[in-house]
PDB file of N, CA and C in Angstrom:
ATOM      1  N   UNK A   1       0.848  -1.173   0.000  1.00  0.00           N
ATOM      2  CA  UNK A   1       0.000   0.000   0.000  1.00  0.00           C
ATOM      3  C   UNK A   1       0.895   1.238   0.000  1.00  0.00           C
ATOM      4  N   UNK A   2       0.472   2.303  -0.830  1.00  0.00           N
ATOM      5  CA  UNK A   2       1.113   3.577  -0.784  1.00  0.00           C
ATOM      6  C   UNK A   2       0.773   4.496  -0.712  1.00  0.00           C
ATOM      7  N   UNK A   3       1.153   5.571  -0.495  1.00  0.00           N
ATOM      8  CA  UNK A   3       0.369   6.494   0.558  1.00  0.00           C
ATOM      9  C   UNK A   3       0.192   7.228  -0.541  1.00  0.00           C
ATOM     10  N   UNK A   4      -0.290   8.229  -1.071  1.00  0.00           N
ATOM     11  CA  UNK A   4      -0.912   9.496  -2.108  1.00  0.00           C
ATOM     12  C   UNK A   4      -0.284  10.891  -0.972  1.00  0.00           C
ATOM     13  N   UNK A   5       0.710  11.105  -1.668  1.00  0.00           N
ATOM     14  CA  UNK A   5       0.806  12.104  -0.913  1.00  0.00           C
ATOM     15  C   UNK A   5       0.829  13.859  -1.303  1.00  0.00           C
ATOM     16  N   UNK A   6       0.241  13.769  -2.444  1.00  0.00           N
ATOM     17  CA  UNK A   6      -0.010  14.631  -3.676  1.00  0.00           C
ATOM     18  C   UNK A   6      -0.847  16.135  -2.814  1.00  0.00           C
ATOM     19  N   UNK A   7      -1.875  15.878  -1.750  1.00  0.00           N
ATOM     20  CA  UNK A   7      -2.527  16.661  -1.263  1.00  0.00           C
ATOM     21  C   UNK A   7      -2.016  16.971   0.193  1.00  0.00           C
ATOM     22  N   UNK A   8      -0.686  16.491   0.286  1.00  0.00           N
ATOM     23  CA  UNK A   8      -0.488  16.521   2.019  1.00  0.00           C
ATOM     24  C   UNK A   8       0.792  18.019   1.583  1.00  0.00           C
ATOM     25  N   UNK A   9       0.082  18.966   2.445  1.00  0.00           N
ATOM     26  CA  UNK A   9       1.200  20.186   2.153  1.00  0.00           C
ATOM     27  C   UNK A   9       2.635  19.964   3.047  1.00  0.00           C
ATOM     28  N   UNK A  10       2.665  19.231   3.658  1.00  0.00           N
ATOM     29  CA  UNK A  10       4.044  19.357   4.144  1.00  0.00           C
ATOM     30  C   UNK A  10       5.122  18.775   3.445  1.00  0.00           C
ATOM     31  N   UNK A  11       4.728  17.574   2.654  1.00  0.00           N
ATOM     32  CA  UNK A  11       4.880  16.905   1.296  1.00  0.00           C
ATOM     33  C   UNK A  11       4.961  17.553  -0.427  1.00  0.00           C
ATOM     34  N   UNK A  12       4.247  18.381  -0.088  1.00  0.00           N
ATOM     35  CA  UNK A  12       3.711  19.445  -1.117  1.00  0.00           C
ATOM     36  C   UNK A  12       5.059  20.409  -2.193  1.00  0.00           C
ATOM     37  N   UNK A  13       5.556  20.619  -3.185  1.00  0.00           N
ATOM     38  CA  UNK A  13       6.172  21.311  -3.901  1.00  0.00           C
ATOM     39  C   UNK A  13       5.794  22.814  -3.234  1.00  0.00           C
ATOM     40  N   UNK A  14       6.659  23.525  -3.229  1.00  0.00           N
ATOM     41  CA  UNK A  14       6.704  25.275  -3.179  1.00  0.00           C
ATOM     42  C   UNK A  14       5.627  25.571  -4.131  1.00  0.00           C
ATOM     43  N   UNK A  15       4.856  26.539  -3.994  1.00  0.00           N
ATOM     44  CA  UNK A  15       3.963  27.331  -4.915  1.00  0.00           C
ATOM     45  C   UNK A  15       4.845  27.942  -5.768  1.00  0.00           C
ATOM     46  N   UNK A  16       4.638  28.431  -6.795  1.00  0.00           N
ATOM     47  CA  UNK A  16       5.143  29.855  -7.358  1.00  0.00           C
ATOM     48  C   UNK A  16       4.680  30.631  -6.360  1.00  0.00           C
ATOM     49  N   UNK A  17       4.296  31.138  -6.004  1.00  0.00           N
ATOM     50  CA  UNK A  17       3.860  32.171  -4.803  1.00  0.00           C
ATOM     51  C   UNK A  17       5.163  32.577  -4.085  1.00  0.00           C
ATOM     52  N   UNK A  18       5.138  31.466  -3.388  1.00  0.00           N
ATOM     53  CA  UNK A  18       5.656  30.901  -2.554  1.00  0.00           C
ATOM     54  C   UNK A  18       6.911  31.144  -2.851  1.00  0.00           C
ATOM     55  N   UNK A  19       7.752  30.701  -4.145  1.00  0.00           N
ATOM     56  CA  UNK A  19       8.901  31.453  -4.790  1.00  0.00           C
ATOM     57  C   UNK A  19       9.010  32.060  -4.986  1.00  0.00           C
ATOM     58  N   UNK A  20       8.048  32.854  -5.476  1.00  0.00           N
ATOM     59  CA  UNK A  20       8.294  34.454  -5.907  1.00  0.00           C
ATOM     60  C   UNK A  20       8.117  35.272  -4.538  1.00  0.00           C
ATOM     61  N   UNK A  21       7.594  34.756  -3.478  1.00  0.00           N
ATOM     62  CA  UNK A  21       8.148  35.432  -2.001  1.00  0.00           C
ATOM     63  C   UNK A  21       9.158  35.559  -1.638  1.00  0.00           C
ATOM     64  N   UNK A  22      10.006  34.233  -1.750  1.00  0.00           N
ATOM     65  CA  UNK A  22      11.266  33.817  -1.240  1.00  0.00           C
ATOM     66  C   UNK A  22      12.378  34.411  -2.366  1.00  0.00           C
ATOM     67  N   UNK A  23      12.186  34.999  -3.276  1.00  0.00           N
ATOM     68  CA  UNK A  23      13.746  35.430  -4.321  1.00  0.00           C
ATOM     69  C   UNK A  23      14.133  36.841  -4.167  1.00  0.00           C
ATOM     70  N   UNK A  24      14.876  36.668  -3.797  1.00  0.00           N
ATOM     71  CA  UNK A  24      15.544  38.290  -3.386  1.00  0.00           C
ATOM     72  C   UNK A  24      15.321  38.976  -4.765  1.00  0.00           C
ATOM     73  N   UNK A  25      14.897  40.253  -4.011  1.00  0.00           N
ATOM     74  CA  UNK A  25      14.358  41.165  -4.789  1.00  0.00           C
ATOM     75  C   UNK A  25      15.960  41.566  -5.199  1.00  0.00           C
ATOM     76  N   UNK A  26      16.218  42.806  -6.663  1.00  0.00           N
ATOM     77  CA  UNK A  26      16.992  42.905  -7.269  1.00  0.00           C
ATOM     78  C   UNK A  26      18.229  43.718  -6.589  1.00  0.00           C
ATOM     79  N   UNK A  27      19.112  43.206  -6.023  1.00  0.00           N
ATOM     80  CA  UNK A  27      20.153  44.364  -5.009  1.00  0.00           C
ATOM     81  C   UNK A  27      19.843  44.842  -3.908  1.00  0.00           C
ATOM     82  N   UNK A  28      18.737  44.480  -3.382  1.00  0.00           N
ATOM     83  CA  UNK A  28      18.073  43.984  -1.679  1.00  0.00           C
ATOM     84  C   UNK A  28      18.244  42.641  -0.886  1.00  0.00           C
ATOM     85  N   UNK A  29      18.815  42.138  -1.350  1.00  0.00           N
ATOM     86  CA  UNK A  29      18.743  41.014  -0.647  1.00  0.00           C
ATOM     87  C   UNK A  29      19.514  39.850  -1.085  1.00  0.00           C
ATOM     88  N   UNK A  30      20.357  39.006  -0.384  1.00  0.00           N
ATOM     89  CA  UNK A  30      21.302  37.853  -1.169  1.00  0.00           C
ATOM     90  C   UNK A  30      20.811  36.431  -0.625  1.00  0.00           C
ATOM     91  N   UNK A  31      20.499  35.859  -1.609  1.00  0.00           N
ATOM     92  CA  UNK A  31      20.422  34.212  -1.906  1.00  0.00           C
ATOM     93  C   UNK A  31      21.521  33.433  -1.362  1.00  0.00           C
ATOM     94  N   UNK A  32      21.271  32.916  -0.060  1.00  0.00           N
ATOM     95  CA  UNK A  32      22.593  31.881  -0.418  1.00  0.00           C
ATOM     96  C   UNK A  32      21.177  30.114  -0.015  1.00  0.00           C
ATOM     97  N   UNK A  33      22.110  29.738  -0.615  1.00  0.00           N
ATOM     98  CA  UNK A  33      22.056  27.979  -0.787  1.00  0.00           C
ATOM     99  C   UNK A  33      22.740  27.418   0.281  1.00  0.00           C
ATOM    100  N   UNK A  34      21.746  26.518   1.081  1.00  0.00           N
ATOM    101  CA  UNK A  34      21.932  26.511   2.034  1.00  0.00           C
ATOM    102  C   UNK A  34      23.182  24.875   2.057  1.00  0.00           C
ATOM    103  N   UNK A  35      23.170  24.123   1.007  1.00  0.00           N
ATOM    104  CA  UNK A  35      24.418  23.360   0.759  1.00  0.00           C
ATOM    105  C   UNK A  35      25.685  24.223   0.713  1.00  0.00           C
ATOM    106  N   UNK A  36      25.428  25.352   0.199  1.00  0.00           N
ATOM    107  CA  UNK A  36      26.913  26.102   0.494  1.00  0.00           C
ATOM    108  C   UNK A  36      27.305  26.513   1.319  1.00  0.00           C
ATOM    109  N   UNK A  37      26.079  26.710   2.337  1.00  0.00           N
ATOM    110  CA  UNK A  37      26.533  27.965   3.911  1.00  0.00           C
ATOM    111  C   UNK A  37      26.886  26.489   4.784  1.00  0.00           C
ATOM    112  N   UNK A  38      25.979  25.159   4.883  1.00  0.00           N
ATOM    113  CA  UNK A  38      26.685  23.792   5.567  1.00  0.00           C
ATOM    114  C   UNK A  38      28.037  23.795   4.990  1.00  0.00           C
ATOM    115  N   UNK A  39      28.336  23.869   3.749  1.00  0.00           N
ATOM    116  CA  UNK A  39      29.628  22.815   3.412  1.00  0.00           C
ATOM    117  C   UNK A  39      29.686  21.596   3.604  1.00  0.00           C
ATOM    118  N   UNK A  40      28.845  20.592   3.764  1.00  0.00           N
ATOM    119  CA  UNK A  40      29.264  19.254   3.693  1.00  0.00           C
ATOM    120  C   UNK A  40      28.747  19.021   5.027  1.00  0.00           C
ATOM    121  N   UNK A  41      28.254  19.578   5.896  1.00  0.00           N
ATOM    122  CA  UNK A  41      28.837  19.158   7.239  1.00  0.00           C
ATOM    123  C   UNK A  41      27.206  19.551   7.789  1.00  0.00           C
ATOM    124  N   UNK A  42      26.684  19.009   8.876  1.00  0.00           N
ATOM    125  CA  UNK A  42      24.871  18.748   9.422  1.00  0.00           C
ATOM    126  C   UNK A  42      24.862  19.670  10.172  1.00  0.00           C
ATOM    127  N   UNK A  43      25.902  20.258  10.778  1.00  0.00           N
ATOM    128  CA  UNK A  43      25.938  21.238  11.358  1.00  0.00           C
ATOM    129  C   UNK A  43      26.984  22.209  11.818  1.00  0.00           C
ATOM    130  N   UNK A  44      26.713  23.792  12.032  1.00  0.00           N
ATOM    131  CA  UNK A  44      27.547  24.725  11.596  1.00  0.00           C
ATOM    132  C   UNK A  44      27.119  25.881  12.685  1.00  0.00           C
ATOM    133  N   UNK A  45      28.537  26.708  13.600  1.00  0.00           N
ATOM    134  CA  UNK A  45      28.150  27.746  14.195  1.00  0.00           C
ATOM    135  C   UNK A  45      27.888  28.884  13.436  1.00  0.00           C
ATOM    136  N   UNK A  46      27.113  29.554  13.738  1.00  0.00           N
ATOM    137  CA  UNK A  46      26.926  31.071  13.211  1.00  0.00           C
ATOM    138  C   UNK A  46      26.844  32.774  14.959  1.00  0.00           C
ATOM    139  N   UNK A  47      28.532  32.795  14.562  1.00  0.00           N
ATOM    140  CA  UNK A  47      28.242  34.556  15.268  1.00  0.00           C
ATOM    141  C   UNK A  47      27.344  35.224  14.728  1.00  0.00           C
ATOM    142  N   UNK A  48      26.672  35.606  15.815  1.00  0.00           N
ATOM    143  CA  UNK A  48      25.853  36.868  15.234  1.00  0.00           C
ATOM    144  C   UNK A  48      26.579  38.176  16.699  1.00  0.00           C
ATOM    145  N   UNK A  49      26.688  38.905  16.541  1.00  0.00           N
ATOM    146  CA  UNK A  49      27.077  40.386  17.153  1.00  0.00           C
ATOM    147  C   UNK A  49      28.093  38.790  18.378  1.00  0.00           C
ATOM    148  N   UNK A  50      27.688  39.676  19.953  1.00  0.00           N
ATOM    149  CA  UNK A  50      28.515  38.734  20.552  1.00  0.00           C
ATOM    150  C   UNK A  50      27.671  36.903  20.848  1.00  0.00           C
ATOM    151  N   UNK A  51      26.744  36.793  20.288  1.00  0.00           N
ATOM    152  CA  UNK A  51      25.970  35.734  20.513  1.00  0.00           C
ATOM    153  C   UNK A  51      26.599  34.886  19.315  1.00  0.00           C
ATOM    154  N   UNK A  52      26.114  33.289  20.103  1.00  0.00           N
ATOM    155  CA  UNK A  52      26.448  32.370  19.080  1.00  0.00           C
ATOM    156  C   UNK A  52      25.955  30.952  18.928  1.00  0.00           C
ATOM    157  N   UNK A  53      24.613  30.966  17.524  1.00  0.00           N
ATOM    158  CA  UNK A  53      23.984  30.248  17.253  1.00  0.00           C
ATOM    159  C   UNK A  53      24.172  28.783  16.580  1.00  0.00           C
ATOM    160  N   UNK A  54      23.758  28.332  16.517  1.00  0.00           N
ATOM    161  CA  UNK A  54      23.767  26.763  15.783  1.00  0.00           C
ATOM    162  C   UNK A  54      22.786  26.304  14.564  1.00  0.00           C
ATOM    163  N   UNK A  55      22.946  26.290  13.530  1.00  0.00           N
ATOM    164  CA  UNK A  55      22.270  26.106  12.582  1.00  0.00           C
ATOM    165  C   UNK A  55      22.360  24.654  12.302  1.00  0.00           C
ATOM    166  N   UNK A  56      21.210  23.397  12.122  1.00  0.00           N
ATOM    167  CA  UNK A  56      21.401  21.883  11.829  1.00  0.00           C
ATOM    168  C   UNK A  56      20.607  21.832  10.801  1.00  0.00           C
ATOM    169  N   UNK A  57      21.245  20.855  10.059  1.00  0.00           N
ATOM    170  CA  UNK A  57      20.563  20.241   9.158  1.00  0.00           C
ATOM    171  C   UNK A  57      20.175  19.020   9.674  1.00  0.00           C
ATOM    172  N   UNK A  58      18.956  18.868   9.836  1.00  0.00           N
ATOM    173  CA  UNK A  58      18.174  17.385  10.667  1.00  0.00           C
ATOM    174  C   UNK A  58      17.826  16.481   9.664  1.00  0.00           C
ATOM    175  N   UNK A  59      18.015  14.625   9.938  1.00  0.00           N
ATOM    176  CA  UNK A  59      17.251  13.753   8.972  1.00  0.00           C
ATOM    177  C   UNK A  59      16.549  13.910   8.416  1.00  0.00           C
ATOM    178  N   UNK A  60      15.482  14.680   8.677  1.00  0.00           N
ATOM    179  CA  UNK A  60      14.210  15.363   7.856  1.00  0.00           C
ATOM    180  C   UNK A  60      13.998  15.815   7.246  1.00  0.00           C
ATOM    181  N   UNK A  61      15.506  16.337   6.814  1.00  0.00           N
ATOM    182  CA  UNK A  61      15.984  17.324   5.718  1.00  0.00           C
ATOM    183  C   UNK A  61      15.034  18.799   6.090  1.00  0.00           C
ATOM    184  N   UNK A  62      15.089  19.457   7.271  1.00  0.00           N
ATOM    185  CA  UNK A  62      14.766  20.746   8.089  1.00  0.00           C
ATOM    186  C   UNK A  62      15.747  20.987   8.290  1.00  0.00           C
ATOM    187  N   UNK A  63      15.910  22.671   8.619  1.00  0.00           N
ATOM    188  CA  UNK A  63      17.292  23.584   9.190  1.00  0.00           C
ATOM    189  C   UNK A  63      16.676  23.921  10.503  1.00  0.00           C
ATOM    190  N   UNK A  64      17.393  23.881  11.521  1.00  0.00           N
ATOM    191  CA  UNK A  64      16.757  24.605  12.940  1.00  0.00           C
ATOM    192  C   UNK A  64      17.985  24.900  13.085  1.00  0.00           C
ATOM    193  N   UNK A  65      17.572  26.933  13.534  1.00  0.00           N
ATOM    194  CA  UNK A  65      18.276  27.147  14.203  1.00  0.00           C
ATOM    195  C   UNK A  65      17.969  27.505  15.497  1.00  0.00           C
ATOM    196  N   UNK A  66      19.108  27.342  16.119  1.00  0.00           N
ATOM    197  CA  UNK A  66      18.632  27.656  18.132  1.00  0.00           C
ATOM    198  C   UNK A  66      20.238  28.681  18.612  1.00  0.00           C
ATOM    199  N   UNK A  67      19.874  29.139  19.466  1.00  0.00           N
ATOM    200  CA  UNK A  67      20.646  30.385  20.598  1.00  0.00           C
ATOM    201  C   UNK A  67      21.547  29.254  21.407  1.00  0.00           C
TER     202      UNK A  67
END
């Protein structure tokens, strides 16, 4: 048995909408790919001012970041 997963949104493809939300507008804003900001690796610190966060890439193929 297999599941139909065509109507389940978490499963679901990006809208165009949805992309055209997410693309940096023209010289406002920079794109990065988030295989390039990991490098290879599930997880990665990020400084921000004097704080310092943790960005993962989880089995689930989700990014969480936490403080």
């Amino acid at each position: 048995m297999s599941l139909d997963r065509s109507h389940d949104p978490l499963h679901a493809e990006p809208s165009s909408s949805h992309a055209a939300a997410c693309s940096p507008a023209q010289g406002t804003q920079v794109l990065l790919d988030s295989a390039g900001l990991l490098a290879g690796q599930r997880e990665i610190c990020i400084r921000h001012g004097n704080e310092l966060y943790r960005l993962r890439h989880t089995r689930n193929d989700k990014l969480i970041l936490t403080k």
